[in-house]
N, C-alpha and C. Protein backbone atom coordinates (compact mmCIF):
# COMPACT_ATOMS: atom_id res chain seq x y z
N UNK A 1 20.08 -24.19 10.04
CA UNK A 1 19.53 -23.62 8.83
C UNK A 1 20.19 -24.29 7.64
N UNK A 2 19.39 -24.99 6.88
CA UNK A 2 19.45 -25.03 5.28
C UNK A 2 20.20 -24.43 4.24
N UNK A 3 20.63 -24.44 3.30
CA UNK A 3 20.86 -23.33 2.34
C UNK A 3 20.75 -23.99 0.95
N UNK A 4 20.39 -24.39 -0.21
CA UNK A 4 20.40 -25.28 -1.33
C UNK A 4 20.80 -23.61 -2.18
N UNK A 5 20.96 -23.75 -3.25
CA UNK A 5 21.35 -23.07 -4.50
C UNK A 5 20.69 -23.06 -5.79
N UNK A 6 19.89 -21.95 -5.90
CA UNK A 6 18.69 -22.17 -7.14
C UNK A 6 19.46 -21.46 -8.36
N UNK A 7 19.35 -21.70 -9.27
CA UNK A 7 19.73 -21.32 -10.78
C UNK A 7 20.18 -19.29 -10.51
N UNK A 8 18.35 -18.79 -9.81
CA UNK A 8 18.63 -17.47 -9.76
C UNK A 8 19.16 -17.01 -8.95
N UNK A 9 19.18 -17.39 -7.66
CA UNK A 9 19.53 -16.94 -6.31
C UNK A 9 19.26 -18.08 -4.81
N UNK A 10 20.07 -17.94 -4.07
CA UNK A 10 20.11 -18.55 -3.13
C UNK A 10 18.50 -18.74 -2.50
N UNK A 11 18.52 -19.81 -2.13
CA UNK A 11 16.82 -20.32 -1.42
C UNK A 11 17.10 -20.90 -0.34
N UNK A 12 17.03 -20.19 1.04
CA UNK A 12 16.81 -20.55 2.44
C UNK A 12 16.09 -21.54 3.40
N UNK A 13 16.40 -22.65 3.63
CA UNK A 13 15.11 -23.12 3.90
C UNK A 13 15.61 -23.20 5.58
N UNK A 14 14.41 -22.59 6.60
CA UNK A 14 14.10 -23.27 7.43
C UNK A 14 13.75 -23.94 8.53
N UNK A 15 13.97 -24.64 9.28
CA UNK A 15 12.87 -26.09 9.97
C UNK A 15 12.92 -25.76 10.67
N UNK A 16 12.02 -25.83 11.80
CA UNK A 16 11.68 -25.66 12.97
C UNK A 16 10.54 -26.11 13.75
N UNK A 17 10.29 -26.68 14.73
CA UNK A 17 9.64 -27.59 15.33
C UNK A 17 8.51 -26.58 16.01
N UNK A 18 7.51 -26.59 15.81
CA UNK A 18 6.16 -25.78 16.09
C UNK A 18 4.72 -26.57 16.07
N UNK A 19 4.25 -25.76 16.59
CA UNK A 19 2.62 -26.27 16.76
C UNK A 19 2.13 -25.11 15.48
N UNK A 20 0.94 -25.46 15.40
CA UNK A 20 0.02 -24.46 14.34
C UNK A 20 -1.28 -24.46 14.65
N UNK A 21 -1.63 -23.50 15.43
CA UNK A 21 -2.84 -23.25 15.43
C UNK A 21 -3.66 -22.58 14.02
N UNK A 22 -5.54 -22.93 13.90
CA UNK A 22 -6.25 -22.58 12.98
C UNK A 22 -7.57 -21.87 14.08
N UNK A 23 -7.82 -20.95 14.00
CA UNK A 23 -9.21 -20.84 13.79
C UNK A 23 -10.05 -19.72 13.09
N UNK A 24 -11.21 -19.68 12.93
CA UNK A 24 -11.77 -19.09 11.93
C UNK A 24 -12.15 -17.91 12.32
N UNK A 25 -12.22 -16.64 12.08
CA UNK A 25 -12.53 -15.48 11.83
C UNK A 25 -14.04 -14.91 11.63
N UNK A 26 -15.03 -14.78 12.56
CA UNK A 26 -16.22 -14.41 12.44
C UNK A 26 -16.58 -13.68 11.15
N UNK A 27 -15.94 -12.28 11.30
CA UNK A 27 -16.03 -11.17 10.45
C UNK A 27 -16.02 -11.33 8.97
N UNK A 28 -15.08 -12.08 8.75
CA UNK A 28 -14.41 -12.23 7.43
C UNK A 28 -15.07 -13.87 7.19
N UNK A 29 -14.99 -14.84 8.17
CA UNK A 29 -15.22 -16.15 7.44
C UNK A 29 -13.37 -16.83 6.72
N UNK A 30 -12.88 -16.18 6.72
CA UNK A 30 -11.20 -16.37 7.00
C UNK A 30 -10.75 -17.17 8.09
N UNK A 31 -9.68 -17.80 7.87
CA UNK A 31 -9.12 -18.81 8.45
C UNK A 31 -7.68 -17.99 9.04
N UNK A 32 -7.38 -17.93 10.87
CA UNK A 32 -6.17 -17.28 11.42
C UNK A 32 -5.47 -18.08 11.60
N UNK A 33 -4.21 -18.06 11.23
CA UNK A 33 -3.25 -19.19 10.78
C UNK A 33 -2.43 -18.56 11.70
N UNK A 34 -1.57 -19.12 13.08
CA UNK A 34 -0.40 -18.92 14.17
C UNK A 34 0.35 -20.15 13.95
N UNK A 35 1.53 -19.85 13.80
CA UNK A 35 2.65 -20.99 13.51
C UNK A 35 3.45 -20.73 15.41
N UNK A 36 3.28 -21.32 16.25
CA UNK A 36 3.83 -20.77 17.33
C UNK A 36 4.79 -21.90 17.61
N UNK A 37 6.44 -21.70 17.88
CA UNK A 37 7.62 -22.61 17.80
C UNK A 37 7.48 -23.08 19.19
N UNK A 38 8.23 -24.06 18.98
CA UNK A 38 8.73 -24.67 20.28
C UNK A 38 9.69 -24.33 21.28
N UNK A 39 10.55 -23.75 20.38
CA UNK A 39 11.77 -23.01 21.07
C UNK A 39 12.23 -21.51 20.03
N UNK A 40 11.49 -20.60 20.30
CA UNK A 40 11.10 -19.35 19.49
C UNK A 40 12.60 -18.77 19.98
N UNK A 41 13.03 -18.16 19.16
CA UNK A 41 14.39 -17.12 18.40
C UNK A 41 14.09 -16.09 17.76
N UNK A 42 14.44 -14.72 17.90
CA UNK A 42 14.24 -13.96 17.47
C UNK A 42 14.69 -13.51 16.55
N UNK A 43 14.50 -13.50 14.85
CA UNK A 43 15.42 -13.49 13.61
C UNK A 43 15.28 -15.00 12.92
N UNK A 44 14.70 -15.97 13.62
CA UNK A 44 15.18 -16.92 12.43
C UNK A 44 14.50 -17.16 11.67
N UNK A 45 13.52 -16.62 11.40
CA UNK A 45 11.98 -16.21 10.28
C UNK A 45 12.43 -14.96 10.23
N UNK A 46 13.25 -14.76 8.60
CA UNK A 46 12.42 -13.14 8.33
C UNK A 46 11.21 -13.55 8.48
N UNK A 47 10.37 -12.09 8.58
CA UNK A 47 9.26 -11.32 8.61
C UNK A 47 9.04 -11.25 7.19
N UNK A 48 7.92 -11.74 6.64
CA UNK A 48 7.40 -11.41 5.13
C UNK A 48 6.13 -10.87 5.33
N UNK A 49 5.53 -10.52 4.32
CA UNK A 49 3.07 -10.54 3.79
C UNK A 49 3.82 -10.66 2.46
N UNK A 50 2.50 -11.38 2.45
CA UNK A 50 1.94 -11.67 1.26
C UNK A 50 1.18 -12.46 0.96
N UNK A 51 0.89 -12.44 -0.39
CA UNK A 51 -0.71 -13.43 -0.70
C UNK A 51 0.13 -15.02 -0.89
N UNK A 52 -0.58 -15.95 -0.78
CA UNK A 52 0.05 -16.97 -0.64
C UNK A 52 -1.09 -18.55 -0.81
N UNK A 53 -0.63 -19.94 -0.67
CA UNK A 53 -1.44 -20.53 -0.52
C UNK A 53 -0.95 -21.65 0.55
N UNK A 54 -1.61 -21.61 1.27
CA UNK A 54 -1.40 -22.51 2.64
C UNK A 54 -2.47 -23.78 2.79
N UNK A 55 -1.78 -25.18 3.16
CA UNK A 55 -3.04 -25.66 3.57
C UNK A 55 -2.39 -26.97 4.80
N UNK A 56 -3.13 -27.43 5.61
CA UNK A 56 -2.68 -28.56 6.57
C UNK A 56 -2.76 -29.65 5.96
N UNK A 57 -1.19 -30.57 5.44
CA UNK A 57 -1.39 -31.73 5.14
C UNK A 57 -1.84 -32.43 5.37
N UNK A 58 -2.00 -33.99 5.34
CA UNK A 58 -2.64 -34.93 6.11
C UNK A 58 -1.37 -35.61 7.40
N UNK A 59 -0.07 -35.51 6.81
CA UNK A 59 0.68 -35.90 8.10
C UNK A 59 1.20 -34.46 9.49
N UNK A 60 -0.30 -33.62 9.41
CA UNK A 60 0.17 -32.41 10.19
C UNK A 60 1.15 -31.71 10.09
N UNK A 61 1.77 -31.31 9.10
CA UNK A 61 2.63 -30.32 8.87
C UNK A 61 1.81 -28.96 7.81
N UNK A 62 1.93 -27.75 7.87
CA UNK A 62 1.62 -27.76 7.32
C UNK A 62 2.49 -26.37 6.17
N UNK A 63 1.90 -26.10 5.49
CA UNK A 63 3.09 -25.84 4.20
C UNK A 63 2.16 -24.51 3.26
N UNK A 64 3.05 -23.24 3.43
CA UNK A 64 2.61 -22.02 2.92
C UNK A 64 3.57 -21.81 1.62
N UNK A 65 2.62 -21.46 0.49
CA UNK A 65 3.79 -21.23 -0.45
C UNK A 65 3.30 -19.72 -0.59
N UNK A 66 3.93 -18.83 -1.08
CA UNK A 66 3.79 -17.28 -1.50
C UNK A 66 3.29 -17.60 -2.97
N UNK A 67 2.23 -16.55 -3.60
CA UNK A 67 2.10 -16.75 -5.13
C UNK A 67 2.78 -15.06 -5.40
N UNK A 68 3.00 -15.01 -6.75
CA UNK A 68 3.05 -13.28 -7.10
C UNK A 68 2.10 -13.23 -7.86
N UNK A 69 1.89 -11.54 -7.69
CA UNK A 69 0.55 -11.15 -8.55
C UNK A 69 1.27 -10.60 -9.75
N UNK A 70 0.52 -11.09 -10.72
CA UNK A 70 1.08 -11.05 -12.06
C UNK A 70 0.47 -9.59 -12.76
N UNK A 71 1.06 -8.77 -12.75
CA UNK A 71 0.50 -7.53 -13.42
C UNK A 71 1.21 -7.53 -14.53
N UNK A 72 -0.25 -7.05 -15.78
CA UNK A 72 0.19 -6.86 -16.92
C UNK A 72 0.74 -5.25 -17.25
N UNK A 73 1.62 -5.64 -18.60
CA UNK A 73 2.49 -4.71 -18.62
C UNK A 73 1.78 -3.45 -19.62
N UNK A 74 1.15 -2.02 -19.54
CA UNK A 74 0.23 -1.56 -20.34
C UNK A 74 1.27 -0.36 -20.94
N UNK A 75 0.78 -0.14 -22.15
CA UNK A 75 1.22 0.64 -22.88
C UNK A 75 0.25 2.00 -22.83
N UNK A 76 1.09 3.20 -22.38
CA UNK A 76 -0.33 4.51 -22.07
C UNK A 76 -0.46 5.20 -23.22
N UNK A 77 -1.71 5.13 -23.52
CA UNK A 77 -2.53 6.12 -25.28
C UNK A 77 -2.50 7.40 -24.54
N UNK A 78 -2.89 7.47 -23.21
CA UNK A 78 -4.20 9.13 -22.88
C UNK A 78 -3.98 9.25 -21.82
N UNK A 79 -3.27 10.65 -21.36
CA UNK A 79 -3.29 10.69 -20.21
C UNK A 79 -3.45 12.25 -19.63
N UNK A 80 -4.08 12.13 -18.75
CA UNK A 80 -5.17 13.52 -17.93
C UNK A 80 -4.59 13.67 -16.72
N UNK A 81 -5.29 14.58 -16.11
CA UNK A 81 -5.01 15.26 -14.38
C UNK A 81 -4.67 14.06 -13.89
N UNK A 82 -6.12 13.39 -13.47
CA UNK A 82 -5.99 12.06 -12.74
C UNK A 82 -6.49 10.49 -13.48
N UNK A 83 -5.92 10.44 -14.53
CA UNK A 83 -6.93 9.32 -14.86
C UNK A 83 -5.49 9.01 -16.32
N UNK A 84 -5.64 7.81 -16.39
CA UNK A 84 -5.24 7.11 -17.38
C UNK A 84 -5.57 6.22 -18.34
N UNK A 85 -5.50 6.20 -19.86
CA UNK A 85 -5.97 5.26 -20.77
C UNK A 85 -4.71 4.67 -21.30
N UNK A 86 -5.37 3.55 -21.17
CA UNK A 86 -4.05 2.15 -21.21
C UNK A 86 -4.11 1.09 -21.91
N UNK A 87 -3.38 0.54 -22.97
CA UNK A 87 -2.94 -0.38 -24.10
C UNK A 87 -2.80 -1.76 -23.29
N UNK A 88 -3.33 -2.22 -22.92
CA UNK A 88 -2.80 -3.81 -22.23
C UNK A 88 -2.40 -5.14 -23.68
N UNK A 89 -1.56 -5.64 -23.07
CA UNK A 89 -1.11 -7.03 -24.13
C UNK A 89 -2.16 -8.16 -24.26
N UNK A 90 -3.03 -7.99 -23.15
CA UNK A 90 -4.49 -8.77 -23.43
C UNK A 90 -5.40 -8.80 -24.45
N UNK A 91 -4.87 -7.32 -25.06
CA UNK A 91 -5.94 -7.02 -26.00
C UNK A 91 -7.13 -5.80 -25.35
N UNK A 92 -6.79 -5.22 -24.51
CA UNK A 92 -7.92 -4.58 -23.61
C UNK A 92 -7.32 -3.08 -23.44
N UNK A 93 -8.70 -2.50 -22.93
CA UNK A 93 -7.86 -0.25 -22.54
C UNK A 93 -8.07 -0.81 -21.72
N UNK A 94 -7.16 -0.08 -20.32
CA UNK A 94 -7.86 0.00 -19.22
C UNK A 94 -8.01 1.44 -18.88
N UNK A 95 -9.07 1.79 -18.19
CA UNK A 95 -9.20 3.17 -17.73
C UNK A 95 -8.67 3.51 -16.49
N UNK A 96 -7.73 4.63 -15.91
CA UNK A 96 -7.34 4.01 -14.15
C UNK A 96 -7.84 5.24 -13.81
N UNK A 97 -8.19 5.86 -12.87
CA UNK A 97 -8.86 7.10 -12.23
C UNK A 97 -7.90 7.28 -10.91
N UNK A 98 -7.12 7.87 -10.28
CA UNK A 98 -6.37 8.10 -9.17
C UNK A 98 -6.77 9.86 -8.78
N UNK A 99 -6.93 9.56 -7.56
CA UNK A 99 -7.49 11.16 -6.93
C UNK A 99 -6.48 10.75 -5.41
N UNK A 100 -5.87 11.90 -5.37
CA UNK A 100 -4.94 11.87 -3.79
C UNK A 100 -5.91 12.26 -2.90
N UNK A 101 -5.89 12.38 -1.72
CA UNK A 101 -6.67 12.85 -0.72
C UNK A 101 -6.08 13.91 0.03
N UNK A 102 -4.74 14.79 -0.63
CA UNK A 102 -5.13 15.90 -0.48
C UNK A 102 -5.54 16.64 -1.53
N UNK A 103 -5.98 16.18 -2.49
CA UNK A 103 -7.14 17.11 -3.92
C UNK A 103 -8.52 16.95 -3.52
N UNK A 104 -8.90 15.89 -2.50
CA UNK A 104 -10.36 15.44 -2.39
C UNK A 104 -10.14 16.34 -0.74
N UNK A 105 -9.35 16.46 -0.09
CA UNK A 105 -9.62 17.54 0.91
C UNK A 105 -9.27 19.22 0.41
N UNK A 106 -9.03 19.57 -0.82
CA UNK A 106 -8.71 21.18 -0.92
C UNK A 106 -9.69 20.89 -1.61
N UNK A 107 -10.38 20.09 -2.45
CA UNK A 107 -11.32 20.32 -3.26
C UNK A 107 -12.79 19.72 -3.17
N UNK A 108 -13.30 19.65 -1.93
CA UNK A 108 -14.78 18.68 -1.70
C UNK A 108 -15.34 19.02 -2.89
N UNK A 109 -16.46 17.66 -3.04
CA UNK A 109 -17.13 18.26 -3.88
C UNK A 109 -16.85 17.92 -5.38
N UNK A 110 -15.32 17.69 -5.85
CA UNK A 110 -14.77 17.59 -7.33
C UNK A 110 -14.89 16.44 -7.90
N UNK A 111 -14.63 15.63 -7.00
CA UNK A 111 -14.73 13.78 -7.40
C UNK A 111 -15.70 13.59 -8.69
N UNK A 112 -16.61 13.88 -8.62
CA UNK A 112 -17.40 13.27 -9.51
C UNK A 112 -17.65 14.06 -11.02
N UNK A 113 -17.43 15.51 -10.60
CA UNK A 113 -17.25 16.13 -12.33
C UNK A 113 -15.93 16.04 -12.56
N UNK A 114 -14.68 15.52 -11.63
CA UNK A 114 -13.30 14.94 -12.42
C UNK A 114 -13.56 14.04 -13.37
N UNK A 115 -14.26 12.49 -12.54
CA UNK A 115 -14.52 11.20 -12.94
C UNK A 115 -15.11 11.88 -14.35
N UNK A 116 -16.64 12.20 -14.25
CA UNK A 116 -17.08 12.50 -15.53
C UNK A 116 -16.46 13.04 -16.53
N UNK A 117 -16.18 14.36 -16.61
CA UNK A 117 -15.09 15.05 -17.62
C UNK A 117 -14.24 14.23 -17.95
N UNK A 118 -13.07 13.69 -17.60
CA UNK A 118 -11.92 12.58 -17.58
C UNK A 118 -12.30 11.31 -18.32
N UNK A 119 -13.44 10.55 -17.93
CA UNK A 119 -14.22 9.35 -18.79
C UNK A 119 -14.56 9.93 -19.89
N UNK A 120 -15.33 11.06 -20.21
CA UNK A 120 -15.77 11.36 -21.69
C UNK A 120 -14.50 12.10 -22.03
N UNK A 121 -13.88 12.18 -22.17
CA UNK A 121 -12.65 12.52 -22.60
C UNK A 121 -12.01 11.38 -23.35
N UNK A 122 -11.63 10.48 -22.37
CA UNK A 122 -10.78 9.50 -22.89
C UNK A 122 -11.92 8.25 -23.70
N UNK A 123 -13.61 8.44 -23.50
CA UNK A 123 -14.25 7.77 -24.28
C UNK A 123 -14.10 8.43 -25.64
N UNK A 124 -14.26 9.70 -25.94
CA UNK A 124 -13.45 10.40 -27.30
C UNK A 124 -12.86 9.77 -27.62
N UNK A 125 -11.50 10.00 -27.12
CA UNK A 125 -10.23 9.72 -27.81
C UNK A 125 -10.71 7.98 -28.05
N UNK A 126 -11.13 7.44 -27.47
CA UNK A 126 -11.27 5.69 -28.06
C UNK A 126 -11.87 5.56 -29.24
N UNK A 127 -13.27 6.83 -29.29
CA UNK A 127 -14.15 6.63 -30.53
C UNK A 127 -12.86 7.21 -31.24
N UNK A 128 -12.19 8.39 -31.63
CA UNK A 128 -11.91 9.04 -32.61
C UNK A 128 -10.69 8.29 -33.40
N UNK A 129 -10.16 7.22 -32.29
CA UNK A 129 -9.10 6.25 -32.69
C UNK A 129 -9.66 5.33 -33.72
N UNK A 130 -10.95 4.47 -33.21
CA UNK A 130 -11.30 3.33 -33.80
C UNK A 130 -11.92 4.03 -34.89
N UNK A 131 -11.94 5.23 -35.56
CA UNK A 131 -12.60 5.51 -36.59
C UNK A 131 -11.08 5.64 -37.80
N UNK A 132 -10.09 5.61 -37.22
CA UNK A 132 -9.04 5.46 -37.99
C UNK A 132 -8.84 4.18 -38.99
N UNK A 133 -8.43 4.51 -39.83
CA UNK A 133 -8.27 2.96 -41.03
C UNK A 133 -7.68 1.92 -40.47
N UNK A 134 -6.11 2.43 -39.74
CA UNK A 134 -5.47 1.15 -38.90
C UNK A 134 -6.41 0.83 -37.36
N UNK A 135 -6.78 0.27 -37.30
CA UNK A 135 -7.10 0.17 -35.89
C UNK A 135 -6.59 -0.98 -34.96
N UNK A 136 -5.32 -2.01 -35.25
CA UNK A 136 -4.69 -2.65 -34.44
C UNK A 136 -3.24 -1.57 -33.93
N UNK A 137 -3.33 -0.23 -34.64
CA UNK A 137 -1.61 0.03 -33.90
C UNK A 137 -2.22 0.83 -33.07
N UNK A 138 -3.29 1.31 -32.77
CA UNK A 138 -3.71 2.21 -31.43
C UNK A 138 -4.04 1.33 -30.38
């Protein structure tokens, strides 16, 4: 095993002599990616998921990088039972709606006059904002 030294934290690298199987996935149209070693050890791959981008070079090796999902950071105007109105740095509200499934099992039936009530609610509060003189500090 490897070890190099990155600015933030230590970066692991490593090698191991494997085959890689590909094949494709009916259902999905997805590609099943098996990295299977030559001489397999138990521990010398942590275990990761995640989204990532993989592809087979041209000299057969082939090489997965991880991406992160970049979530923006929102500032909350309005907030209800289940639902949230949200300030994003994009320039954008976002609306979020969250219902647990034990409120949708004590309560069949509620889902949709929550959603409704909750949306015209927080569509209010958007009109009654933008009718304000400042309308960049809301």
């Amino acid at each position: 095993m490897k070890t190099r030294m990155n600015k933030k934290e230590a970066v692991k690298t490593v090698t191991i002599d494997a085959q890689v199987a590909i094949s494709k996935v009916r259902e999905t149209g997805l590609n099943h990616v098996q990295v299977l070693p030559d001489n397999p050890r138990v521990g010398l791959v942590e275990p990761f998921r995640g989204l990532g981008y993989g592809q087979l070079l041209s000299t057969g090796s082939f090489e997965f990088v991880r991406h992160r999902i970049i979530r923006s950071r929102a500032h909350t105007l309005y907030r209800q039972a289940h639902s949230t109105l949200s300030k994003c740095k994009d320039r954008t509200r976002r609306f979020t709606f969250i219902v647990h499934e034990d409120d949708l099992r004590e309560y069949p039936g509620c889902f949709n006059r929550w959603l409704l009530t909750e949306a015209l609610q927080a569509a209010r509060f958007v009109k009654n904002n933008l009718k304000k003189k400042n309308r960049e500090q809301w």
